[in-house]
Protein backbone atom coordinates (compact mmCIF):
# COMPACT_ATOMS: atom_id res chain seq x y z
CA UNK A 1 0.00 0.00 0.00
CA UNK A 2 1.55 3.45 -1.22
CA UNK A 3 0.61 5.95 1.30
CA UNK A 4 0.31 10.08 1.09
CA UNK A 5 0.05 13.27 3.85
CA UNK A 6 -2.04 15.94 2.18
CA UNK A 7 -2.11 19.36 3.30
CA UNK A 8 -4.87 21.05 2.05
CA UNK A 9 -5.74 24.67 2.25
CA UNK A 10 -9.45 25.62 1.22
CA UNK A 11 -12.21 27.95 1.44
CA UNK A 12 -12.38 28.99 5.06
CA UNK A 13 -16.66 28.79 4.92
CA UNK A 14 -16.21 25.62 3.51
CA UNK A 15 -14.03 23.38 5.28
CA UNK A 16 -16.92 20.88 6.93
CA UNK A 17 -18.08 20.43 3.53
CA UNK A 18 -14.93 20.07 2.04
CA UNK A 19 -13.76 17.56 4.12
CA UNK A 20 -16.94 15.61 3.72
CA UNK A 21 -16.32 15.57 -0.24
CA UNK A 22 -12.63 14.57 0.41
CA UNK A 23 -13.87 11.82 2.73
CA UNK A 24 -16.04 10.33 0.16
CA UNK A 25 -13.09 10.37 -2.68
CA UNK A 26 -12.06 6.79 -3.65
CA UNK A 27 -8.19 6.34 -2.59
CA UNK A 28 -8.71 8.80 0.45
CA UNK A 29 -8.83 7.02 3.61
CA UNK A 30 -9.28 9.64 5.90
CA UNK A 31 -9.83 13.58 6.56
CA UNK A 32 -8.74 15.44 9.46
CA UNK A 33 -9.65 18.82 10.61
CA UNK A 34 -6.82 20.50 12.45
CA UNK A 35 -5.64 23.61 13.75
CA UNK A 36 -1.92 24.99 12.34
CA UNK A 37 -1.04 26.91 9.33
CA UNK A 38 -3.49 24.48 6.86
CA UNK A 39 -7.12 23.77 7.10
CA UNK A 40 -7.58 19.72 6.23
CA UNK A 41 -5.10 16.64 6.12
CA UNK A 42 -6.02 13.91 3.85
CA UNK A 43 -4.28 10.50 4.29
CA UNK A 44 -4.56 8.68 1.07
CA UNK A 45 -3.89 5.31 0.57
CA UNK A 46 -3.68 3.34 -3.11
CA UNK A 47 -2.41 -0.07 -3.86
CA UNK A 48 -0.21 1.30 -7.11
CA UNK A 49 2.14 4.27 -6.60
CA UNK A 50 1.29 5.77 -9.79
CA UNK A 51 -2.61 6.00 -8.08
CA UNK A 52 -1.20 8.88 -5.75
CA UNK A 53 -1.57 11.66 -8.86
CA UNK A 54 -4.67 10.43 -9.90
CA UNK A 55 -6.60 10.34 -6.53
CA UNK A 56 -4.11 14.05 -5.89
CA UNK A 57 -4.39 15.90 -9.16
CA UNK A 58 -7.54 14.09 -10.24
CA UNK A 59 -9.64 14.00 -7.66
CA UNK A 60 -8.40 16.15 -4.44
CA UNK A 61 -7.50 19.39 -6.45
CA UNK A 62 -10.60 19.86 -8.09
CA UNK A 63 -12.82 19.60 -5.63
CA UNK A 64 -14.44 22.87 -4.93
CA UNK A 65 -13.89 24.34 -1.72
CA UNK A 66 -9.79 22.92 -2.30
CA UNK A 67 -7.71 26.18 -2.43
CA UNK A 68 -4.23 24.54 -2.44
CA UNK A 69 -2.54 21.31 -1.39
CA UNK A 70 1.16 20.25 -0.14
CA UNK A 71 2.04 16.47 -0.61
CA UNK A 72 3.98 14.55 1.43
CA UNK A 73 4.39 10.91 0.31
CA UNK A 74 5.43 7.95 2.88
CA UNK A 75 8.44 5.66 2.61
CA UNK A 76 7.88 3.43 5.54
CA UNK A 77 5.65 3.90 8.44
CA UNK A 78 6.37 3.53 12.30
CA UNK A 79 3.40 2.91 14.63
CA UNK A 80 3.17 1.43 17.86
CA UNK A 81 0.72 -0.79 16.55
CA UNK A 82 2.45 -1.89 13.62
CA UNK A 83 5.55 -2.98 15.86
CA UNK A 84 3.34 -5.01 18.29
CA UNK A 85 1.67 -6.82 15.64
CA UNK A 86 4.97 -7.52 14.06
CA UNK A 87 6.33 -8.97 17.74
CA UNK A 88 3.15 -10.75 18.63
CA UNK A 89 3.35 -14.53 17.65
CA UNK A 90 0.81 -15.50 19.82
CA UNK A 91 2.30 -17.04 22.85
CA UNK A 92 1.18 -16.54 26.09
CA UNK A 93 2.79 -13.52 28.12
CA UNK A 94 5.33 -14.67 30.67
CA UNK A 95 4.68 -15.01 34.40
């Protein structure tokens, strides 16, 4: 899975509704509201990398409401829960 961070910057009376319109985009998996110098950050997540522009350029960018966008795309991704599911081979826990 080819992962993306999208900034987006939009139309201040907008951003509920633009959020909602990004949320219901194929290839973006979720839509955050947030405070800090941009309005929205999409995570978007596509099995091909080449999928990144289309669901980017094709979809995110002209949807109305989107003023601008800054993309950040993932190499590798560190989670918590990523690392305990990697360590947990289902053995009981020690006494």
């Amino acid at each position: 899975m080819n992962t993306a961070i999208v900034h987006i910057d939009c139309a201040t009376n907008s951003i509920p509704e633009v959020a909602e319109a990004l949320a219901a985009l194929d290839g973006v998996s979720e839509v955050y509201s947030v405070a800090g110098g941009v309005d929205l950050i999409a995570i978007v997540r596509v099995p091909r990398f080449d999928d990144i522009a289309e669901v980017i350029a094709g979809r995110i960018s002209k949807t109305p409401g989107v003023i601008n966008s800054e993309t950040f795309v993932a190499f590798r991704a560190y989670s918590k829960h990523d690392l305990e599911d990697a360590f947990a081979i289902g053995l009981p826990e020690a006494d």
